[in-house]
C-alpha atoms as a PDB file:
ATOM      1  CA  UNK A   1      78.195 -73.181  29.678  1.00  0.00           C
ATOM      2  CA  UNK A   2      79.287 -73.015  26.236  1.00  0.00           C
ATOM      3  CA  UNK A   3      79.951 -77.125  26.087  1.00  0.00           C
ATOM      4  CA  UNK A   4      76.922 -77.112  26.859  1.00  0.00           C
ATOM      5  CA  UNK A   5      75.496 -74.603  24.044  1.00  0.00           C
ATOM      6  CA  UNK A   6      77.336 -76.462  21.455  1.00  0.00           C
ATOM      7  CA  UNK A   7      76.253 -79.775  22.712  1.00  0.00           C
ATOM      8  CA  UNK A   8      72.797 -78.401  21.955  1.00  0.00           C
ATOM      9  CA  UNK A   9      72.868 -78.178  18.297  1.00  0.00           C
ATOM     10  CA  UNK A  10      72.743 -81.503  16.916  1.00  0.00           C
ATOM     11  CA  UNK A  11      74.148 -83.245  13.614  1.00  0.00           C
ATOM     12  CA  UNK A  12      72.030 -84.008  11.386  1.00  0.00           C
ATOM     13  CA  UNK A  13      70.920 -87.737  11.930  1.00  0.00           C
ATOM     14  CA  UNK A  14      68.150 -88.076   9.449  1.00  0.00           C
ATOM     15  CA  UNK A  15      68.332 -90.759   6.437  1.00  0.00           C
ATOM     16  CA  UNK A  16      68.201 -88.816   3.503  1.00  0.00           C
ATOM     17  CA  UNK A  17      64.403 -90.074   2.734  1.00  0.00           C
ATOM     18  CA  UNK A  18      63.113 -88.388   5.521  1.00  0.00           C
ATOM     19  CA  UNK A  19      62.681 -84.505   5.939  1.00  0.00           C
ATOM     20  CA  UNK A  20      64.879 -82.515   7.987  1.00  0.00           C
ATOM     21  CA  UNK A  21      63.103 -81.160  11.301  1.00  0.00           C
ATOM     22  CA  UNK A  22      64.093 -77.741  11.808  1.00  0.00           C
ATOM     23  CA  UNK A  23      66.933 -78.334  14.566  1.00  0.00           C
ATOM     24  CA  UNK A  24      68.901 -79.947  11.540  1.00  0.00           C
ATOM     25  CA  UNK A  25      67.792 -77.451   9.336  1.00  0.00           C
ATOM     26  CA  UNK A  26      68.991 -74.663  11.540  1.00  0.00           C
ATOM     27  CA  UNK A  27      72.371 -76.565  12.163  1.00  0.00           C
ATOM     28  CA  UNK A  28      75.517 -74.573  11.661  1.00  0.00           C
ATOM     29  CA  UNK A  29      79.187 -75.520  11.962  1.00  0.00           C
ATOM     30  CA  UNK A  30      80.941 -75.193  15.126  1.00  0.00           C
ATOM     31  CA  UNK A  31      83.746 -73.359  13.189  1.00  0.00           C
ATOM     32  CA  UNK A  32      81.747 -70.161  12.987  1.00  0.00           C
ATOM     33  CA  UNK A  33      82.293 -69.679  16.332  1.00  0.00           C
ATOM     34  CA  UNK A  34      85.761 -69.945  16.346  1.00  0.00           C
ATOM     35  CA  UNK A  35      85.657 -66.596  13.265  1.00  0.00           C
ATOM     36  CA  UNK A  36      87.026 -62.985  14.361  1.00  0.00           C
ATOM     37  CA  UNK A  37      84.526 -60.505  14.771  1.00  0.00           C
ATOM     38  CA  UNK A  38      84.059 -59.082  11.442  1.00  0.00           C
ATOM     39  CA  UNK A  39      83.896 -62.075   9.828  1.00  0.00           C
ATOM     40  CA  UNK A  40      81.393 -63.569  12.370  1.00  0.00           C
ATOM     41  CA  UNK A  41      78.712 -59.969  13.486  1.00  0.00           C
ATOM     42  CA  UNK A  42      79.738 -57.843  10.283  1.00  0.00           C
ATOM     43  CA  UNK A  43      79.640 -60.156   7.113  1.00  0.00           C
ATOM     44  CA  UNK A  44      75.837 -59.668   6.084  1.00  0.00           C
ATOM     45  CA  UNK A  45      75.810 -62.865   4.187  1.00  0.00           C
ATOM     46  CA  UNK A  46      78.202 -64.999   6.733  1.00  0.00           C
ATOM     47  CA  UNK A  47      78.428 -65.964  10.633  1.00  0.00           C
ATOM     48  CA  UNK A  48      75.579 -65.291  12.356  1.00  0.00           C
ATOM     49  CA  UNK A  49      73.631 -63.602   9.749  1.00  0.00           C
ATOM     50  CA  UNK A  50      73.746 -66.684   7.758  1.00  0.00           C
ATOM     51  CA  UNK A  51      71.788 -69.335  10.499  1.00  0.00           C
ATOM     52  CA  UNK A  52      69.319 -65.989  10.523  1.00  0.00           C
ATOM     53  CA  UNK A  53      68.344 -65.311   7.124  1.00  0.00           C
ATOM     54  CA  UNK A  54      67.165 -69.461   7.250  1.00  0.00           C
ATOM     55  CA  UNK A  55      63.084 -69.413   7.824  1.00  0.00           C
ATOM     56  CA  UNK A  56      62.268 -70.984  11.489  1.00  0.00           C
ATOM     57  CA  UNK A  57      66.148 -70.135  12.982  1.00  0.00           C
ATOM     58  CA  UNK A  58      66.394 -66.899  14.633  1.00  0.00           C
ATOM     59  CA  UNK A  59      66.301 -68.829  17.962  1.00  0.00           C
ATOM     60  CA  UNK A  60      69.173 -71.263  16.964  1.00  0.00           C
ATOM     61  CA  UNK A  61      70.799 -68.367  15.928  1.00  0.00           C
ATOM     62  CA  UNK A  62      70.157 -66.672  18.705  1.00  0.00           C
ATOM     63  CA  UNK A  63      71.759 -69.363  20.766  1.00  0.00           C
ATOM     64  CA  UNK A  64      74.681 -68.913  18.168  1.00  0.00           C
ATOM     65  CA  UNK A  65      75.531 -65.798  18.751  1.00  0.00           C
ATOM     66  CA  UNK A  66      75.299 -66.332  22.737  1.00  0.00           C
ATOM     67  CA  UNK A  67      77.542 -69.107  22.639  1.00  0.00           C
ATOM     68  CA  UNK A  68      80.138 -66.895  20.408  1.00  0.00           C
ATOM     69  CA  UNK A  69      79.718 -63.407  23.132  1.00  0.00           C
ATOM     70  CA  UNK A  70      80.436 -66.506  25.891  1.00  0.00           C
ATOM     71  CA  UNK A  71      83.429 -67.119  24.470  1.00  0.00           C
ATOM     72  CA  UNK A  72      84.729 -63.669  24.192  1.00  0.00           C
ATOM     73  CA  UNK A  73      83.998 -62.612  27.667  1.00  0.00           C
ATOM     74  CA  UNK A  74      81.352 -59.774  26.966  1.00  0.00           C
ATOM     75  CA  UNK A  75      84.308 -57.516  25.322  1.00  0.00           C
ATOM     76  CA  UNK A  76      81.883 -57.178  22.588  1.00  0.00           C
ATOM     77  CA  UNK A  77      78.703 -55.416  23.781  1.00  0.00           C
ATOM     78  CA  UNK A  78      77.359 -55.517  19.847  1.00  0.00           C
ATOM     79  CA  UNK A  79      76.984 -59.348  20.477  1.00  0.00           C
ATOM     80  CA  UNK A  80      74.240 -58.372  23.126  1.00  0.00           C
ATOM     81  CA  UNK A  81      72.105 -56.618  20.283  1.00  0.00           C
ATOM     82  CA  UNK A  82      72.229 -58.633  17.934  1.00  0.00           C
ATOM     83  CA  UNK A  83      71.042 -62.016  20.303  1.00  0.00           C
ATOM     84  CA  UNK A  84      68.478 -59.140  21.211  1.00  0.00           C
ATOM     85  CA  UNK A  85      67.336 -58.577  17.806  1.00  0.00           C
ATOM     86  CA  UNK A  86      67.199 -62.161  17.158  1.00  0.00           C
ATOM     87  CA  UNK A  87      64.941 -63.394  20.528  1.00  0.00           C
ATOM     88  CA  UNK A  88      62.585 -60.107  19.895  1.00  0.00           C
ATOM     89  CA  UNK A  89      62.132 -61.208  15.908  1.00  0.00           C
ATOM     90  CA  UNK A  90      60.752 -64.524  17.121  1.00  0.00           C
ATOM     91  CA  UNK A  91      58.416 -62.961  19.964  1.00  0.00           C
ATOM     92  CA  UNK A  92      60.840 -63.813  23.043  1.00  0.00           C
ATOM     93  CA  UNK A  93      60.874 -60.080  24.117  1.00  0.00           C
ATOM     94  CA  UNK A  94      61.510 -60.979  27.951  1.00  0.00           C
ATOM     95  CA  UNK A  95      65.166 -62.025  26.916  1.00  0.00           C
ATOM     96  CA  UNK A  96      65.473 -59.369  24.625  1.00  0.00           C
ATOM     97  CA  UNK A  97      64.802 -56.525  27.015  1.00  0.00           C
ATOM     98  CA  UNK A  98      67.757 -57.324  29.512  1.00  0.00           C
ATOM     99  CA  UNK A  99      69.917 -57.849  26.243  1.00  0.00           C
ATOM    100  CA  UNK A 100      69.272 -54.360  24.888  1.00  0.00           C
ATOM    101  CA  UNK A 101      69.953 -53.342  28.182  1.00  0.00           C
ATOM    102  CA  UNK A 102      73.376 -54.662  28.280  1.00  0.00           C
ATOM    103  CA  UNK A 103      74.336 -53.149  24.659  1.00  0.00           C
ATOM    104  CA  UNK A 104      73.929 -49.895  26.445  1.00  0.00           C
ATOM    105  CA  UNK A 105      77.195 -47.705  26.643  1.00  0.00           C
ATOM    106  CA  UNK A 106      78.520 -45.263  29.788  1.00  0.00           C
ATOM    107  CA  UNK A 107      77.103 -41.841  29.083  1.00  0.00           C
ATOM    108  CA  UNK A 108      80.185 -40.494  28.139  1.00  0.00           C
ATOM    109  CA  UNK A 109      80.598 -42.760  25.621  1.00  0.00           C
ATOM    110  CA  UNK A 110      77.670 -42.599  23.685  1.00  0.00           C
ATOM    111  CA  UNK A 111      78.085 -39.621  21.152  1.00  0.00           C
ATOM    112  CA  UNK A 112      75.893 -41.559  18.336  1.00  0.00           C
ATOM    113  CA  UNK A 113      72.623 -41.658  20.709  1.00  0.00           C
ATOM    114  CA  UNK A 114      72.943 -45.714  20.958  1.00  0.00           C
ATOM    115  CA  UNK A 115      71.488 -45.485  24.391  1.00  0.00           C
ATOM    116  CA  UNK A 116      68.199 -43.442  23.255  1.00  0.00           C
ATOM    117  CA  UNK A 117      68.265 -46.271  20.237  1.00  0.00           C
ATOM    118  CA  UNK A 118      68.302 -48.497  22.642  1.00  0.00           C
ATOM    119  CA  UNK A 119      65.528 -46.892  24.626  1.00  0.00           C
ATOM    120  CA  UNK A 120      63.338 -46.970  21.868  1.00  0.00           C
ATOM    121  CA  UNK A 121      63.500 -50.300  21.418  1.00  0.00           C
ATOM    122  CA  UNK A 122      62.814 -51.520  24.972  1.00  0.00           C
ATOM    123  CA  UNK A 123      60.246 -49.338  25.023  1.00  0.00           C
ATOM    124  CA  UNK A 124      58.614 -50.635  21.966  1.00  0.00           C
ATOM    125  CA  UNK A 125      58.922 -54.510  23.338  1.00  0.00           C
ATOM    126  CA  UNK A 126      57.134 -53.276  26.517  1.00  0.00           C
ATOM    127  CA  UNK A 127      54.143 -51.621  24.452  1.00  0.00           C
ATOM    128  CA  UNK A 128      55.225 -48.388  25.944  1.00  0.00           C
ATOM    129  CA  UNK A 129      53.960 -45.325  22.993  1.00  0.00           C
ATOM    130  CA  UNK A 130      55.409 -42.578  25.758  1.00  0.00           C
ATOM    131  CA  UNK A 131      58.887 -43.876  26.580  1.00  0.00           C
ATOM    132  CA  UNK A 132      59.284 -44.414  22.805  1.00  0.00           C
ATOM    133  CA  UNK A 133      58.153 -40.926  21.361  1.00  0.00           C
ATOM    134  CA  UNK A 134      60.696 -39.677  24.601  1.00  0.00           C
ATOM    135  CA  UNK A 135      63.669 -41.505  23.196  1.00  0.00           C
ATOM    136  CA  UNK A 136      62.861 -40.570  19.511  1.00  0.00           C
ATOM    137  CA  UNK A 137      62.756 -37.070  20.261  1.00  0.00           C
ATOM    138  CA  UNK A 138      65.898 -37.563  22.493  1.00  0.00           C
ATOM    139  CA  UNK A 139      68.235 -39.899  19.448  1.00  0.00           C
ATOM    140  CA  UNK A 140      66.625 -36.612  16.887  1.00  0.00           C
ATOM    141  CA  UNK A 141      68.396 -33.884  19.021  1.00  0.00           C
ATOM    142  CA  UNK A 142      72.056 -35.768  19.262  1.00  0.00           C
ATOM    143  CA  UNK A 143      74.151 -33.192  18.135  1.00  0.00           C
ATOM    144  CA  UNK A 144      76.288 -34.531  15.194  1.00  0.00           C
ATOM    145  CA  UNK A 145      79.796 -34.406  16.437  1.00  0.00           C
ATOM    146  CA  UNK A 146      82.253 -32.942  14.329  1.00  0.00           C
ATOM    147  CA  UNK A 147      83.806 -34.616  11.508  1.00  0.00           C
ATOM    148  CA  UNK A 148      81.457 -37.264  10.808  1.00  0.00           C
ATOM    149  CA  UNK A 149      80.679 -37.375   7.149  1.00  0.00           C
ATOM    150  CA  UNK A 150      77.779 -35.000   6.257  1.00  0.00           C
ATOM    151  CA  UNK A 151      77.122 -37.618   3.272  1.00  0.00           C
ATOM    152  CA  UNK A 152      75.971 -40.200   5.973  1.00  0.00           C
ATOM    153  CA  UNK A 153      72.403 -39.963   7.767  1.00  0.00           C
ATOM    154  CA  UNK A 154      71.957 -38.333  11.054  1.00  0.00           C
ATOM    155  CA  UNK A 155      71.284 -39.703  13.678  1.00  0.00           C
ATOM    156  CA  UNK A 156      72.453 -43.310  13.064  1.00  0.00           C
ATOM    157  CA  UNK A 157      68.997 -45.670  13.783  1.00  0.00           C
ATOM    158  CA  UNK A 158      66.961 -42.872  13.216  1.00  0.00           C
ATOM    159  CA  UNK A 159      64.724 -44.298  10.192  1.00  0.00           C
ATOM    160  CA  UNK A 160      64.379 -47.675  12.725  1.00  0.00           C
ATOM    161  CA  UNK A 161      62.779 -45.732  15.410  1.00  0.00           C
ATOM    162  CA  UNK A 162      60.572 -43.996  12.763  1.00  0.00           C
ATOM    163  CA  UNK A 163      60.097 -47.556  11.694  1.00  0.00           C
ATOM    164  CA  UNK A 164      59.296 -48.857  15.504  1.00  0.00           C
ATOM    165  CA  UNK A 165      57.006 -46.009  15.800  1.00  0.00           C
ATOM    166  CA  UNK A 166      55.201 -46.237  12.583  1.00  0.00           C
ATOM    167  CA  UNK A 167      54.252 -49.769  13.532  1.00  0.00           C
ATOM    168  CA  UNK A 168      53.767 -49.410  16.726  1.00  0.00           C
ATOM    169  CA  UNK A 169      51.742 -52.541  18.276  1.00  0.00           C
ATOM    170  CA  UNK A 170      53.209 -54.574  15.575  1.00  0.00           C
ATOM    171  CA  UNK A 171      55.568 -57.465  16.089  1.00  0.00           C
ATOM    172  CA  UNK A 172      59.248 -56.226  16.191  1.00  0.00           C
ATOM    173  CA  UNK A 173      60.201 -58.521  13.208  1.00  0.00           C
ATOM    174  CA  UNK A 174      57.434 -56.472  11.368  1.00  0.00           C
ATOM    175  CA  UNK A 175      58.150 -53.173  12.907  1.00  0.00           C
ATOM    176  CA  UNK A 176      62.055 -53.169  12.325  1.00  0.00           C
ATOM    177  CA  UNK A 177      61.781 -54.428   8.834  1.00  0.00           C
ATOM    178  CA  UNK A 178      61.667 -52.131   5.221  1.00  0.00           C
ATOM    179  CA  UNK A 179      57.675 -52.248   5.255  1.00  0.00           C
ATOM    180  CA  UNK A 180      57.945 -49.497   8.068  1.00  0.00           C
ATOM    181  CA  UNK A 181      60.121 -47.379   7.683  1.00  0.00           C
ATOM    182  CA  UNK A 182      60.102 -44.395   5.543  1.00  0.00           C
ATOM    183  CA  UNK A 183      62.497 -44.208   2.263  1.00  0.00           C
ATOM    184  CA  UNK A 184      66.082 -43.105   3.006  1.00  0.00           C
ATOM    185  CA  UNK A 185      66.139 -39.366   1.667  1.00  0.00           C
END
């Protein structure tokens, strides 16, 4: 399966007199997938993040980031949101749903409210006001668990569900972005 991913993504076989068409535009080099996870999910201006910021390539990097959680076996259940993120920023919320679903974590694992985070966000892709206001409430009443810095905002996500809500009916690229959610106090 991931052969055939990377067979996908062509090299760029345009002269340079003509224009590029987006598939050679949204090119990337194999290598990426070959960088540890830091370096490929958490460098904001590298890996994945890189393909994404390009206008017209959240799909190919979409398919990126597939091809890179194929490789790794699912260990990295991060790699399922972000693809997520990606397919519901260009409208494709049918593959995003099952992808947020998979990000989930056990209950007894989830002390930062990921799941209700989670909830929020399906529930948003499926036009669903209820569910969402449910799972804000639910993320708002985590309990913050002891030690974690009282510098840093609580609950993490938080301002994006105020931002999903605010928008509500809105695409998601729209609705997760700055323009809806309220300033960081």
């Amino acid at each position: 399966m991931v052969i055939f991913l990377l067979s996908s993504v062509q090299a760029p076989t345009s002269s340079p007199s003509q224009t590029p068409s987006i598939t050679e535009h949204c090119d990337y080099d194999r290598k990426l997938l070959d960088l540890g996870f830091d370096a490929f999910d958490q460098d904001l201006t590298g890996g994945w993040r890189a393909l994404s910021q390009k206008a017209g390539c959240e799909e190919a990097a979409a398919n990126m980031v597939r091809a890179y959680r194929l490789n790794y076996e699912n260990l990295i259940p991060l790699l399922f949101w972000h693809e997520a993120q990606l397919r519901a920023s260009i409208g494709d919320y049918a593959s995003a749903i099952p992808l947020i679903r998979k990000s989930k974590k056990p209950k007894d694992h989830d002390i930062f409210g990921w799941n209700d985070y989670a909830d929020a966000t399906i529930a948003f892709l499926t036009n669903d006001r209820n569910a969402l206001e449910n799972a804000r409430i639910r993320l708002a009443s985590v309990a913050r668990p002891s030690g974690y810095p009282a510098e840093r905002k609580w609950p993490p996500n938080l301002n994006v569900v105020d931002g999903l809500t605010a928008c509500f009916g809105k695409p998601y690229k729209v609705a997760y972005g700055p323009v809806c959610r309220k300033p960081t106090q």
